[in-house]
Protein backbone atom coordinates (compact mmCIF):
# COMPACT_ATOMS: atom_id res chain seq x y z
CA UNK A 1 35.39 -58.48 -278.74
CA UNK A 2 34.92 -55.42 -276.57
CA UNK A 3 32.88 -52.90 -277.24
CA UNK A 4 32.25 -49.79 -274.55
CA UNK A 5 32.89 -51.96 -271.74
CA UNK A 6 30.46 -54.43 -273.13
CA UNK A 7 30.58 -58.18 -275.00
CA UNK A 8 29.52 -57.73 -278.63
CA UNK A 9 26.09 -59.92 -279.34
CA UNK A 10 26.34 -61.50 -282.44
CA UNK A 11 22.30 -61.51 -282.99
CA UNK A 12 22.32 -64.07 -285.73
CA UNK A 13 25.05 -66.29 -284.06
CA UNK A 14 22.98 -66.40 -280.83
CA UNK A 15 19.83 -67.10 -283.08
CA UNK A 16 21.91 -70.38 -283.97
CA UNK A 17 23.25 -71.15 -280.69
CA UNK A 18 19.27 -71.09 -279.30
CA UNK A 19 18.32 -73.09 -282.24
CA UNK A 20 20.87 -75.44 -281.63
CA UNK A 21 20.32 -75.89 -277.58
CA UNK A 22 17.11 -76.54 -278.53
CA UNK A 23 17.48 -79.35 -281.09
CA UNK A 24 20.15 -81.45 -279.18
CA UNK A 25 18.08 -81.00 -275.97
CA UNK A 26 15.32 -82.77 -278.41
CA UNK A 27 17.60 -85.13 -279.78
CA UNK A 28 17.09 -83.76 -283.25
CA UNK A 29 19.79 -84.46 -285.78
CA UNK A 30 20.99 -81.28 -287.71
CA UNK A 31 24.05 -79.93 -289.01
CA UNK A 32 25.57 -76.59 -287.94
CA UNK A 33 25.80 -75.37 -291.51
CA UNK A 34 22.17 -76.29 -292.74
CA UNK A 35 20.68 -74.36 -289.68
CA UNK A 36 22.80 -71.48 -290.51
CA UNK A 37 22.05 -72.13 -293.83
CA UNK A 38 18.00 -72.18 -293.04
CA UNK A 39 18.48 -68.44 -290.34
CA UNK A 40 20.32 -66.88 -292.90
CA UNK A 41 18.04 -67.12 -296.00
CA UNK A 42 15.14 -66.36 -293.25
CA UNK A 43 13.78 -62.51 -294.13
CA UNK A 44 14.06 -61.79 -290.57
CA UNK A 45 16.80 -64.12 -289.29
CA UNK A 46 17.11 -62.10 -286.16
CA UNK A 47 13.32 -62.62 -284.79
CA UNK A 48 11.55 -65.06 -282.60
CA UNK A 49 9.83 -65.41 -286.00
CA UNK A 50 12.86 -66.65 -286.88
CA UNK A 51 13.68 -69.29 -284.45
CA UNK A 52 9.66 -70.62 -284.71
CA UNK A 53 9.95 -71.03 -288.79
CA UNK A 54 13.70 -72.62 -288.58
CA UNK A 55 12.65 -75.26 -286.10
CA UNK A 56 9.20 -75.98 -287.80
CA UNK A 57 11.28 -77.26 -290.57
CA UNK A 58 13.07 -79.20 -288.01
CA UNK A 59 9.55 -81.03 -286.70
CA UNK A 60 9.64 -79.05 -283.64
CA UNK A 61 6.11 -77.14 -283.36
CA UNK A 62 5.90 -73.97 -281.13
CA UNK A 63 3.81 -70.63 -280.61
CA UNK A 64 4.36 -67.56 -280.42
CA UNK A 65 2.96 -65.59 -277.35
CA UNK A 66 2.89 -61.90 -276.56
CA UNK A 67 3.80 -61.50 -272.28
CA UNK A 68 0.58 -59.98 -271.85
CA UNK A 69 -1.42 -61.56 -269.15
CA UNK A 70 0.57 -64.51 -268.77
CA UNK A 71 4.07 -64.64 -266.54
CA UNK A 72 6.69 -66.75 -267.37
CA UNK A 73 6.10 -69.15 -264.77
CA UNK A 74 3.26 -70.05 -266.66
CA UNK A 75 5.27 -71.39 -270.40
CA UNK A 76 6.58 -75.10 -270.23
CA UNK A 77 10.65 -74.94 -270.32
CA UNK A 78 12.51 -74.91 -272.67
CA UNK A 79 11.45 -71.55 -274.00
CA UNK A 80 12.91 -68.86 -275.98
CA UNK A 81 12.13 -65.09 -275.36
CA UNK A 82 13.66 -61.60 -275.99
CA UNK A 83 15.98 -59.97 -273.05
CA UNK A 84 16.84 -56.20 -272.74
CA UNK A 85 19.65 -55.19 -270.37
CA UNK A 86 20.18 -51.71 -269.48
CA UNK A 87 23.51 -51.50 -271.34
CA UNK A 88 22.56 -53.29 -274.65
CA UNK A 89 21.83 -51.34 -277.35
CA UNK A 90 19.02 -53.85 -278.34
CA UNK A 91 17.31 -57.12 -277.05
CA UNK A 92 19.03 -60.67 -277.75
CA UNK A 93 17.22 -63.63 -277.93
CA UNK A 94 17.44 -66.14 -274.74
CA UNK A 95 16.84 -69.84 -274.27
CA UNK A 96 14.99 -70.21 -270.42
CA UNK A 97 16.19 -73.83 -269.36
CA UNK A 98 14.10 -74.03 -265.86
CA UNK A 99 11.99 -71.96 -264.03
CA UNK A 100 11.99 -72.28 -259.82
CA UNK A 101 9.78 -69.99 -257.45
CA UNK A 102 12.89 -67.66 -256.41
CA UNK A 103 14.98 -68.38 -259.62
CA UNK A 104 15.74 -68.40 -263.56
CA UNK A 105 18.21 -70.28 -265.32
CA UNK A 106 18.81 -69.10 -269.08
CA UNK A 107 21.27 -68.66 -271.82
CA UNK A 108 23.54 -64.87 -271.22
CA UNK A 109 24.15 -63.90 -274.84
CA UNK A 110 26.49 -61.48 -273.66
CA UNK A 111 28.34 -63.61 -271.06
CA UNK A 112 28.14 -67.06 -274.08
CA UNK A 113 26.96 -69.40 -270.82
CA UNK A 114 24.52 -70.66 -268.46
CA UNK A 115 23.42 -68.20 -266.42
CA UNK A 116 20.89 -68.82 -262.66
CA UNK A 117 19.14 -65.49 -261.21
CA UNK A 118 17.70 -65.63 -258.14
């Protein structure tokens, strides 16, 4: 769907999408409906809080880090992270797959694929 020129982001379907990159690239069994199931009863199942408590129950341990100091050259890959376009209305949630020295490869919520930036 369309909206001003733009994709409509389905936050909490992208939540599940990332959540469920993340668990087949970690060979975790799961079910589609359970995780959706687990976001949805989640008190903020649009959050980065979100996508750490959902996969703790899961087995898969992460942290949460403000930017801060750090670049993102400096996290391990997979990781998950907030991205603001100019046209959004709001940030969407992004899985980074690799990181190179002149690019980024990550998860368009907008676009529903793949995406390389160099």
């Amino acid at each position: 769907m369309k909206l001003l020129g733009q994709n409509y982001i389905d936050l909490e379907g992208n939540l599940l999408h990332i959540c469920q990159l993340i668990l087949h690239a970690s060979d975790i069994k799961h079910t589609r409906l359970n995780l959706s199931r687990a976001i949805e009863k989640h008190l903020d199942p649009i959050s980065l809080v979100a996508v750490q408590d959902v996969l703790k129950d899961y087995g898969v341990e992460s942290a949460g880090v403000r930017l801060g100091e750090y670049a993102y050259e400096d996290f391990e890959t997979p990781f998950v992270c907030a991205l603001q376009r100019k046209h959004w209305p709001n940030a969407a949630l992004t899985l980074v797959t690799e990181m190179g020295k002149q690019d980024i490869s990550f998860w368009d919520p907008e676009k529903r694929r793949q995406e390389i930036v160099y």
